[in-house]
Protein backbone atom coordinates (compact mmCIF):
# COMPACT_ATOMS: atom_id res chain seq x y z
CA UNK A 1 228.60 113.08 141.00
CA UNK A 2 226.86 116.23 140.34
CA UNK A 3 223.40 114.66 141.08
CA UNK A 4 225.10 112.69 144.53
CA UNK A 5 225.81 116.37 145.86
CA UNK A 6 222.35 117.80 145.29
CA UNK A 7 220.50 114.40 146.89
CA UNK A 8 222.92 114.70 149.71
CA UNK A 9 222.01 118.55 150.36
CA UNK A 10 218.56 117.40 149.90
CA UNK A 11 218.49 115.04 152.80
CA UNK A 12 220.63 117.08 155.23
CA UNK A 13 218.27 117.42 158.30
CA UNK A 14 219.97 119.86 160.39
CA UNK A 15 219.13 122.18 156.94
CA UNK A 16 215.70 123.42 157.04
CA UNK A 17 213.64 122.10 154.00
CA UNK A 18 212.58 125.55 152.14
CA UNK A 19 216.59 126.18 152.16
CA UNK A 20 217.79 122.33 151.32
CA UNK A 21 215.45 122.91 147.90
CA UNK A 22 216.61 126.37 147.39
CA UNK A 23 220.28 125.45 148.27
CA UNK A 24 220.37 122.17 145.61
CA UNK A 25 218.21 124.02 143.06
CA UNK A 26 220.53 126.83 143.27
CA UNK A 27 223.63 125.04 142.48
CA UNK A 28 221.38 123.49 139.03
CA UNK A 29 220.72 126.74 137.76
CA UNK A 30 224.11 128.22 138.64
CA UNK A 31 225.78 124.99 136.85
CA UNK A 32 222.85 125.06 133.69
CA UNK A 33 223.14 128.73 133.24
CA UNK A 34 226.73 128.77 132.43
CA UNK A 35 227.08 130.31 128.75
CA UNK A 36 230.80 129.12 128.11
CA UNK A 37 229.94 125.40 129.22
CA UNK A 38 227.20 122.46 128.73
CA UNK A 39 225.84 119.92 130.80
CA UNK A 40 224.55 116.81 130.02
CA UNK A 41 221.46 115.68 132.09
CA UNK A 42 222.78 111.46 131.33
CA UNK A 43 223.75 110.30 134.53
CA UNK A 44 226.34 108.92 133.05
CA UNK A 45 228.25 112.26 131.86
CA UNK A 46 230.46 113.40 134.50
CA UNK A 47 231.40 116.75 135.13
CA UNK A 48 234.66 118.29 134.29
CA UNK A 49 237.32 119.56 136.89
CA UNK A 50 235.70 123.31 136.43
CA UNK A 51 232.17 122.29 137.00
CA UNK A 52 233.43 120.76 140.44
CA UNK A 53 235.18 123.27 141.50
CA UNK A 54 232.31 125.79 140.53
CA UNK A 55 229.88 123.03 142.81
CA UNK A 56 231.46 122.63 146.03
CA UNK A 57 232.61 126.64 146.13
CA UNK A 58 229.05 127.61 145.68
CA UNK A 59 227.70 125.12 147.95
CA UNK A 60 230.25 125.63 150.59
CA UNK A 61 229.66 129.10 150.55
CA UNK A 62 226.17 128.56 150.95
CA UNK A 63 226.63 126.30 154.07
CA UNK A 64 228.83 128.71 155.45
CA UNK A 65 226.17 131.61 155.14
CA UNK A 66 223.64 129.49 156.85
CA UNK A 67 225.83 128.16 159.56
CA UNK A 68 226.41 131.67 160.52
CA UNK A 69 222.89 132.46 160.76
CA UNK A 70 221.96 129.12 162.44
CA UNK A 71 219.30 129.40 165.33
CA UNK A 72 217.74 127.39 168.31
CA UNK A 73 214.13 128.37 169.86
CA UNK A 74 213.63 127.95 173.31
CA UNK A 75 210.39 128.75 175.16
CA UNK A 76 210.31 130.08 178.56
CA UNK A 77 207.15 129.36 180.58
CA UNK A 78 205.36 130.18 183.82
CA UNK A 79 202.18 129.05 185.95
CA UNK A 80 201.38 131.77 188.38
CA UNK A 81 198.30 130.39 189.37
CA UNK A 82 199.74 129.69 193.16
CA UNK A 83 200.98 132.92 193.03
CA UNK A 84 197.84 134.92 192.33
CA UNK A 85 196.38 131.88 194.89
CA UNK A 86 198.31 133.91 197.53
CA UNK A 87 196.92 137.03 197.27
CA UNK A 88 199.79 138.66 194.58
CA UNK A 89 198.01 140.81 191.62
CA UNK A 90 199.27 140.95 188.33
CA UNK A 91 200.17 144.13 187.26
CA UNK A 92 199.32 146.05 184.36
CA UNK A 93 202.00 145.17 181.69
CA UNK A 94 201.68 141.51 182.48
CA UNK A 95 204.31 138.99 182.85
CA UNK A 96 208.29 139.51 182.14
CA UNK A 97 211.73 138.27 181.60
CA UNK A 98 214.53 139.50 183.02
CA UNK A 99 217.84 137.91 181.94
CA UNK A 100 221.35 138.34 180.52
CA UNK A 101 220.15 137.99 176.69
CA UNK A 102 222.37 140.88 175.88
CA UNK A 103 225.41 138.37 176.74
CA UNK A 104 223.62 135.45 174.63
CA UNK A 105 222.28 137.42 171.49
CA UNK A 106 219.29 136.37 172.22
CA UNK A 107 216.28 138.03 170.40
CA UNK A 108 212.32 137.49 170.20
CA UNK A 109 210.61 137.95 166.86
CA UNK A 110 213.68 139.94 165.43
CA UNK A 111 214.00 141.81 168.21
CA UNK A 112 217.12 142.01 170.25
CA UNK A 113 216.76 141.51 174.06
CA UNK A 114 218.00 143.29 177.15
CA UNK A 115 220.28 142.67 179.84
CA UNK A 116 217.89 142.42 183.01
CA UNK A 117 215.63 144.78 181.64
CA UNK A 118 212.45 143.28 181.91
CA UNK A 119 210.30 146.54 181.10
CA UNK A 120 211.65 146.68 177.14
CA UNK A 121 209.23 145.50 175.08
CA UNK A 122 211.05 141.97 173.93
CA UNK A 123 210.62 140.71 177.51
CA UNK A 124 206.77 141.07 177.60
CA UNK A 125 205.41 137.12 177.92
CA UNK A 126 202.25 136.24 175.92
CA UNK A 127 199.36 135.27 178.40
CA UNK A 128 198.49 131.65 176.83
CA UNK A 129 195.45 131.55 179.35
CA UNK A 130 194.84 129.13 182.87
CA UNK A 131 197.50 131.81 184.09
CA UNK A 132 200.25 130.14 182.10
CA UNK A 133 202.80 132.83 180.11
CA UNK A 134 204.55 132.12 177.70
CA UNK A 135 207.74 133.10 175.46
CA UNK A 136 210.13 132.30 172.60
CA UNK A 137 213.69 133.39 172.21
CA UNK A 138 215.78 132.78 169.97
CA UNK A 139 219.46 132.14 170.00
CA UNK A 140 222.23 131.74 167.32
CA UNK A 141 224.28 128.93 167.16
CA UNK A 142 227.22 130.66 168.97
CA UNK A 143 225.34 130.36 172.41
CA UNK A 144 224.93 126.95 172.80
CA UNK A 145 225.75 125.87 175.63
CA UNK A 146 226.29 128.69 177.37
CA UNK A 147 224.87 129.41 180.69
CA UNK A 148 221.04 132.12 180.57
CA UNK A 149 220.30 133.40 183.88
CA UNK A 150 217.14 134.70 184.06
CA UNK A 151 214.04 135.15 186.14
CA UNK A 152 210.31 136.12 185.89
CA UNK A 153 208.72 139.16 186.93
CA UNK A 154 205.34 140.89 187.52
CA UNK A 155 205.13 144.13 185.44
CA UNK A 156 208.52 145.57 186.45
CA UNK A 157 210.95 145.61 188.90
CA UNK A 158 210.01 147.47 192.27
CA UNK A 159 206.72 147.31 190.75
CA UNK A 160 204.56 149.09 193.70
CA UNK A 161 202.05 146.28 195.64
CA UNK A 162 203.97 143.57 193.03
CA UNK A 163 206.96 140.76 194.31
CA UNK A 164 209.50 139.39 191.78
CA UNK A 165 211.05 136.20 192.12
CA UNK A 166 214.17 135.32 193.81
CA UNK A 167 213.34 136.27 196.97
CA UNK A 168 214.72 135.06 199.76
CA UNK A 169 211.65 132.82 200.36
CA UNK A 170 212.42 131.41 197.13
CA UNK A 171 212.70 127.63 196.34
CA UNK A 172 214.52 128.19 192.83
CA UNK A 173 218.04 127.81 194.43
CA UNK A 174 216.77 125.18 196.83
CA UNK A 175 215.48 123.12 194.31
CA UNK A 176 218.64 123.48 191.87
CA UNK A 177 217.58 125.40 189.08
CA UNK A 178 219.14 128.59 189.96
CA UNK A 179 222.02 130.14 191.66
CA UNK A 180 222.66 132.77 194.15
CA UNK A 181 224.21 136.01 192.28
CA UNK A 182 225.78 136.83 196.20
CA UNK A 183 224.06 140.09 195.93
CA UNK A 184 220.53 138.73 197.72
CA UNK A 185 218.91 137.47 194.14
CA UNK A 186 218.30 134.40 193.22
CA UNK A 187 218.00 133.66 189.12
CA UNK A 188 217.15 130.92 187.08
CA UNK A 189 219.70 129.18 185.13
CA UNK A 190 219.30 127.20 182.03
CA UNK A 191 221.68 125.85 179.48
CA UNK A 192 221.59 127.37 175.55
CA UNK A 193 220.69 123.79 174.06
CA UNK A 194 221.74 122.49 170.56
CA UNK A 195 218.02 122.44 169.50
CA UNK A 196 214.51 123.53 170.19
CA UNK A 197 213.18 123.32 173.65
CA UNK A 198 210.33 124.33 175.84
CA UNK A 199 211.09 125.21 179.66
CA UNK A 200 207.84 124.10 181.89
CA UNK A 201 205.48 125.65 182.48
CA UNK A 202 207.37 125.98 185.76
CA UNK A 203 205.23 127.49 188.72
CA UNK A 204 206.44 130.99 190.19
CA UNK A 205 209.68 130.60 192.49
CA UNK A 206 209.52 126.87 191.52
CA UNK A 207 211.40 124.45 189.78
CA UNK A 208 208.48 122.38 188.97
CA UNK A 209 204.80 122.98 187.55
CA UNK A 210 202.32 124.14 190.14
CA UNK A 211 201.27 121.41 192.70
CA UNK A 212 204.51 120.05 192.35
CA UNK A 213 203.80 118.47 188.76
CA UNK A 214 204.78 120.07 185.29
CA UNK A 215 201.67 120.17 183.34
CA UNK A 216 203.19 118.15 180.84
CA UNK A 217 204.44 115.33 182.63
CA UNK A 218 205.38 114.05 186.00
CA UNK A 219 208.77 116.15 186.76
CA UNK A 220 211.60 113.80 186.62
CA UNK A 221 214.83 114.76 188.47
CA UNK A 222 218.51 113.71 186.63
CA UNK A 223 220.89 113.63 189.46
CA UNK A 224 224.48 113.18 189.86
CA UNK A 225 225.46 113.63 186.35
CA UNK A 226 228.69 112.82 184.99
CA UNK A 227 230.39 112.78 181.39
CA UNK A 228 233.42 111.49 181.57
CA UNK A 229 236.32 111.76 180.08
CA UNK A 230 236.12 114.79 178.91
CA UNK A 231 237.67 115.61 176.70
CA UNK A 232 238.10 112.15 175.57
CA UNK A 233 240.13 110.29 172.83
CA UNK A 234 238.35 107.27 172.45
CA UNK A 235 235.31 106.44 175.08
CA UNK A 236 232.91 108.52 177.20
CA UNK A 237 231.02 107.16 180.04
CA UNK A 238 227.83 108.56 181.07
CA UNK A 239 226.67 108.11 184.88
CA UNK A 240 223.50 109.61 186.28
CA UNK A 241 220.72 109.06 188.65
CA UNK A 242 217.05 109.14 188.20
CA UNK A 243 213.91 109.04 190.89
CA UNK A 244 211.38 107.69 188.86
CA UNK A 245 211.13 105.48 185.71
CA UNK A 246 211.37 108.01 182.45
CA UNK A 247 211.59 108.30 178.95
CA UNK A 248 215.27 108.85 178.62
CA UNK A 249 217.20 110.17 175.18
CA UNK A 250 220.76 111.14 174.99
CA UNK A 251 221.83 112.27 171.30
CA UNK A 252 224.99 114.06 170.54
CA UNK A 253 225.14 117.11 167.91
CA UNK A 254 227.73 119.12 166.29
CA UNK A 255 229.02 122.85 166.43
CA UNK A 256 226.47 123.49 163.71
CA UNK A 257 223.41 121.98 165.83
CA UNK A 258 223.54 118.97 163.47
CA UNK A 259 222.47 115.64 165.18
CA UNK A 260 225.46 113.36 165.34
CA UNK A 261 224.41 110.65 166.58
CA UNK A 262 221.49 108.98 168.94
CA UNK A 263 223.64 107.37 172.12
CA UNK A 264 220.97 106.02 174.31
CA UNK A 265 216.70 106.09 173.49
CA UNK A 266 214.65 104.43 175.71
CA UNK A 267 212.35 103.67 178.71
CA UNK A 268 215.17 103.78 182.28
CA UNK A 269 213.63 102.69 185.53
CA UNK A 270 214.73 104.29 189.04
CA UNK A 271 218.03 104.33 189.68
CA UNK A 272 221.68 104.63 188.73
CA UNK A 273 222.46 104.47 185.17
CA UNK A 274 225.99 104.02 183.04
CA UNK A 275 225.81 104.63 179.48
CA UNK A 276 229.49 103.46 177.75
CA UNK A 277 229.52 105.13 174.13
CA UNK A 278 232.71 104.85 171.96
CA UNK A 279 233.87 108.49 171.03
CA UNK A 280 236.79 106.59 168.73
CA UNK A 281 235.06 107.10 165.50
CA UNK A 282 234.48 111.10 166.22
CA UNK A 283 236.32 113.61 164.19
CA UNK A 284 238.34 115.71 166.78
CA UNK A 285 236.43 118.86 167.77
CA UNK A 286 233.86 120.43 169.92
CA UNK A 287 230.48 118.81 170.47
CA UNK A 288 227.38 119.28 172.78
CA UNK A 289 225.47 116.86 174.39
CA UNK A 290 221.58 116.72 174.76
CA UNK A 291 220.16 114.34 177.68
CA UNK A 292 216.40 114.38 177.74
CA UNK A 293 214.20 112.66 180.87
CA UNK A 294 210.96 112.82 180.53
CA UNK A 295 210.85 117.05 180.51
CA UNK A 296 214.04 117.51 182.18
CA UNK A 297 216.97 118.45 180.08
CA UNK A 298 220.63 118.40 180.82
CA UNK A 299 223.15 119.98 177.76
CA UNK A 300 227.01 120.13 177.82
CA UNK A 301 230.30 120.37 175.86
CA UNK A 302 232.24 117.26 175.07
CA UNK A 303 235.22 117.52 173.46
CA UNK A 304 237.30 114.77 171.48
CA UNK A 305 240.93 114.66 170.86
């Protein structure tokens, strides 16, 4: 039994390897180090009712500690090579974020990040060269799924001879990847997923990569989405529309950011598209959904009663 628990810890993915080794070896050497007790290395033996208890507090204390500090990565890039194609000039302090990661606790590097303050030092983008920036934030488990707004911006704000996105000639609401704030700005919005992602390279006040093409991939748009019921007690439908063929990958993962299960993995042509999964065999609770097309990525709650 004692050896079942370690190989299971062992082989838990959503637990990053250096801490799976150091969380199974650390329950051995608690366990071996005991002075009032022995244990038996025969896979036989079993453990007594002590030694048990001793495991699974120490382990689940462990698990808690990491859930807590649990994170997902995602990486915000931006082409402004049509932008600098129109006559803009980047300013001195490069390219910025400017977003509610205040509201998210979102940091970069160990660093926490402002609300909309694009200036502080965390928001400065790395300039990966061909005029693509680039930058990783980092979010605890606690903000998945909940909705960044955000935008990118030349050097500062009111930057003198500099424009920031959002504009009213801006395609980002347009196009449906931002919203109107009703205050004349238009920001990006993106939803926290359950697991690392990278966002673009998108081209300045556009949805898509410059020319109308990520540089990835072909942009693929998911339309018409629907999840449904929700929350459910038994099955949940999934209805959407693509406009070109895609790689398409719909997994569902737990409050932890632990992969569930894989619902649907596979090449979809043009089209409509139902996907039927039975929810039965879910333990009641909250859970996020992950639907990948090609780069385009659609995340939400589903909840099972």
């Amino acid at each position: 039994m004692f050896w079942l628990n370690i190989v299971m810890i062992k082989h838990h993915d959503w637990i990053p390897r250096a801490l799976r080794h150091l969380l199974a070896n650390s329950i051995f050497f608690y366990l071996y180090h005991d002075v009032n007790r022995t244990l038996s290395y025969n896979y036989s033996e079993t453990l007594n009712f002590n030694y048990m208890k001793k495991l699974y507090t120490f382990s689940a204390a462990l698990l808690a500690a990491f859930a807590l500090t649990a994170q997902v990565n995602v990486t915000y890039q931006v082409d402004i090579t049509d932008y600098l194609a129109e006559g803009n000039i980047l300013g001195e302090n490069g390219m910025r974020i400017g977003g509610n990661f205040t509201d998210q606790g979102a940091t970069v590097a160990g660093s926490a990040m402002p609300n909309w303050s694009p200036s502080d030092g965390a928001c400065a983008l790395t300039d990966l060269g061909n005029n693509v920036w680039s930058i990783t934030v980092t979010y605890d488990n606690a903000s998945i799924g909940n909705e960044q707004l955000y935008k990118y911006v030349n050097n500062d704000w009111g930057a003198p001879g500099v424009a920031n996105e959002g504009g009213d000639l801006s395609n980002i609401g347009a196009d449906g990847c931002g919203l109107d704030d009703g205050a004349g700005n238009i920001n990006r919005m993106f939803l926290i997923p359950s697991s690392d992602v990278t966002v673009g390279p998108v081209c300045w006040e556009q949805c898509s990569g410059c020319g109308g093409v990520s540089s990835l991939e072909e942009l693929v748009s998911v339309q018409n989405m629907m999840v449904g019921p929700n929350p459910t007690q038994d099955v949940v439908t999934f209805t959407f529309d693509l406009d070109r063929n895609a790689m398409v990958n719909i997994s569902l993962f737990d409050i932890l950011g632990s992969k569930v299960e894989e619902i649907s993995d596979g090449q979809m042509t043009v089209g409509q598209h139902v996907i039927v999964y039975d929810a039965e065999k879910l333990a009641n609770g909250t859970y996020f959904y992950r639907m990948q097309a090609a780069s385009a990525v659609t995340t939400g709650k589903l909840i099972k009663h």
